[in-house]
Each structure stands twice: as C-alpha cells, then as structure tokens.
C-alpha atoms as a PDB file:
ATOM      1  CA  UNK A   1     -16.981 -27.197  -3.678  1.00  0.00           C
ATOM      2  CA  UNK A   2     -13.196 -27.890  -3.577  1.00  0.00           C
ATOM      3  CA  UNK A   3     -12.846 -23.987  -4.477  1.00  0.00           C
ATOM      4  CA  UNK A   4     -15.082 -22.566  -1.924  1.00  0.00           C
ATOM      5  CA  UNK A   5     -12.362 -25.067   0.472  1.00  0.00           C
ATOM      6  CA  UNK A   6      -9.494 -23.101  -1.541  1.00  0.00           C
ATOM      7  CA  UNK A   7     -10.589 -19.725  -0.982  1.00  0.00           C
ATOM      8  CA  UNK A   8     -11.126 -20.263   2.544  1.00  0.00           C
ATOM      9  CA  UNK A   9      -7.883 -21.551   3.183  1.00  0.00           C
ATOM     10  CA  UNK A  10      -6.209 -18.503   1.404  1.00  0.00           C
ATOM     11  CA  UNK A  11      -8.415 -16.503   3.584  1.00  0.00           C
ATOM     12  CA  UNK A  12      -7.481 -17.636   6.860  1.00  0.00           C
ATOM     13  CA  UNK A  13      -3.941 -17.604   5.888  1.00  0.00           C
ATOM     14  CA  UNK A  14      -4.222 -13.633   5.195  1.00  0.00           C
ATOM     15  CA  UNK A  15      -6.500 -13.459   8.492  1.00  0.00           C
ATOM     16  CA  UNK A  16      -3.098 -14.954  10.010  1.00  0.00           C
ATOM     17  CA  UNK A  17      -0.973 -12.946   8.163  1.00  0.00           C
ATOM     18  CA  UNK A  18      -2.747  -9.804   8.751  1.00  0.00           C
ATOM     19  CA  UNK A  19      -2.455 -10.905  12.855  1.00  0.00           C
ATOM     20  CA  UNK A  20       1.438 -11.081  12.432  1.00  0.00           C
ATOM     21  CA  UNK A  21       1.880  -7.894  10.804  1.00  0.00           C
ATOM     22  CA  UNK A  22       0.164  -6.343  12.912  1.00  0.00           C
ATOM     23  CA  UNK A  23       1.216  -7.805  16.145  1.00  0.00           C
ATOM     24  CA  UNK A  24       3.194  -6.106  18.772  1.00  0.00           C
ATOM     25  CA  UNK A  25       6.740  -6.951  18.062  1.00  0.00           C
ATOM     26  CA  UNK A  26       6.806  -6.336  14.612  1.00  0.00           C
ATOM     27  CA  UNK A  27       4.656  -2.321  15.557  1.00  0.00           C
ATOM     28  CA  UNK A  28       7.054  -1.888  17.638  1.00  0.00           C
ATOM     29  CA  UNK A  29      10.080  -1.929  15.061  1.00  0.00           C
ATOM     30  CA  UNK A  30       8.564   0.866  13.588  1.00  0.00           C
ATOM     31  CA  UNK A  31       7.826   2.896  16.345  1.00  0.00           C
ATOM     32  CA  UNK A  32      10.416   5.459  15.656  1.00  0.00           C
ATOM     33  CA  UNK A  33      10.380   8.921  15.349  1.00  0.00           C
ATOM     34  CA  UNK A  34      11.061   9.041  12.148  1.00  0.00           C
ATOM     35  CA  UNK A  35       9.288  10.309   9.220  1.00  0.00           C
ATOM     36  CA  UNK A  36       9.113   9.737   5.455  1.00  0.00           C
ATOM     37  CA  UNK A  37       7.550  11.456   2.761  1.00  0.00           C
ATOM     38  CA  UNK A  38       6.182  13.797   5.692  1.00  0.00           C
ATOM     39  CA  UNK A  39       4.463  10.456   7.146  1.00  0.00           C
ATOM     40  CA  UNK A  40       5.554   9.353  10.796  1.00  0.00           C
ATOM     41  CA  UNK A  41       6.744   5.396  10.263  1.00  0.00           C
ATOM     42  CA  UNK A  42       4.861   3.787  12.159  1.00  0.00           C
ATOM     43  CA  UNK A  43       1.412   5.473  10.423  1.00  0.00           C
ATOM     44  CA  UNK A  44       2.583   4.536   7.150  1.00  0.00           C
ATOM     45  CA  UNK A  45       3.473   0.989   8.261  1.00  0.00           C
ATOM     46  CA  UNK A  46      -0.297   0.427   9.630  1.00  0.00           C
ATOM     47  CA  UNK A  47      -1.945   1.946   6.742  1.00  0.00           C
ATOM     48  CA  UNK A  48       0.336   0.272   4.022  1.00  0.00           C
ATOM     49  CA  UNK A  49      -0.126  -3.304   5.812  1.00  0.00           C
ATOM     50  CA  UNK A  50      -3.646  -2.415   5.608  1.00  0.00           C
ATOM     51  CA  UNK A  51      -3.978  -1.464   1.998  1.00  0.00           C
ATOM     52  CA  UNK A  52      -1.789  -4.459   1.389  1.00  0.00           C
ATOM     53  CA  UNK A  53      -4.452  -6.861   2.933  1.00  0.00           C
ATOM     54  CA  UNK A  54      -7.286  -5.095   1.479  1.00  0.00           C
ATOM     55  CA  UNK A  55      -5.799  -5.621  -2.297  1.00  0.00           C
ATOM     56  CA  UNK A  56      -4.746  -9.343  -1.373  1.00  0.00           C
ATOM     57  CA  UNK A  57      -8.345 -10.214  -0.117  1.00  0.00           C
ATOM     58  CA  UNK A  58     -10.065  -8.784  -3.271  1.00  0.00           C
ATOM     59  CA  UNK A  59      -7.998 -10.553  -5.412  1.00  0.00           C
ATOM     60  CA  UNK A  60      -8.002 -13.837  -3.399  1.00  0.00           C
ATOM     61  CA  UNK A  61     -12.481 -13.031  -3.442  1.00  0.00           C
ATOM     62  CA  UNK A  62     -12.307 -11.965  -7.235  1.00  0.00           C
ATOM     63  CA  UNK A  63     -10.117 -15.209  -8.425  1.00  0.00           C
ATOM     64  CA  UNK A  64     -11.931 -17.558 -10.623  1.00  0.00           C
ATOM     65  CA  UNK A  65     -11.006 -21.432 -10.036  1.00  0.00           C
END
C-alpha cells in the first residue's frame, strides 16, 4: 500500500506542475511572435509542456516499487 501512497503523491505533484506550466504568467512569456523551426513559440511551448507531462505520467504509472 505504501506505493499506491507513492505514486499518488508523484501524481499530484505533476498535476501541480502541469498547473504552473501552464498558468498565465509563464504563457504569457512566450507569447511572442516569434517562430522556430516554422512553429509559432507559444504553440510549441503548449504542445512540448504537454508531451513532457504525458512521458512523465507514464513513467511515474509504469514504475515498479
């Protein structure tokens, strides 16, 4: 049982992380008209944040304790 605790406290930490990143103040650093790789900033920002959390919460699900 102790793991199950664990997990879920490494999964509300990357709820709260995932709330920071993508929280007003830190969007609106990269709200710039700016582009790379053909991308606008702020599109890559949202979608690499995402990705991020996606990989983080498989491997925090996947982890054997």
């Amino acid at each position: 049982m102790v793991t199950g605790t664990n997990r879920n406290k490494r999964l509300v930490g990357l709820f709260l992380l995932g709330y920071l990143l993508f929280n007003h103040p830190l969007l609106s650093l990269f709200n710039l008209q700016r582009k790379v790789l053909g991308i606008p900033l702020l599109y890559g920002y949202i979608f690499g944040v995402w990705i991020l959390l996606i990989v983080l919460m498989a491997i925090i699900t996947n982890r054997e304790e």
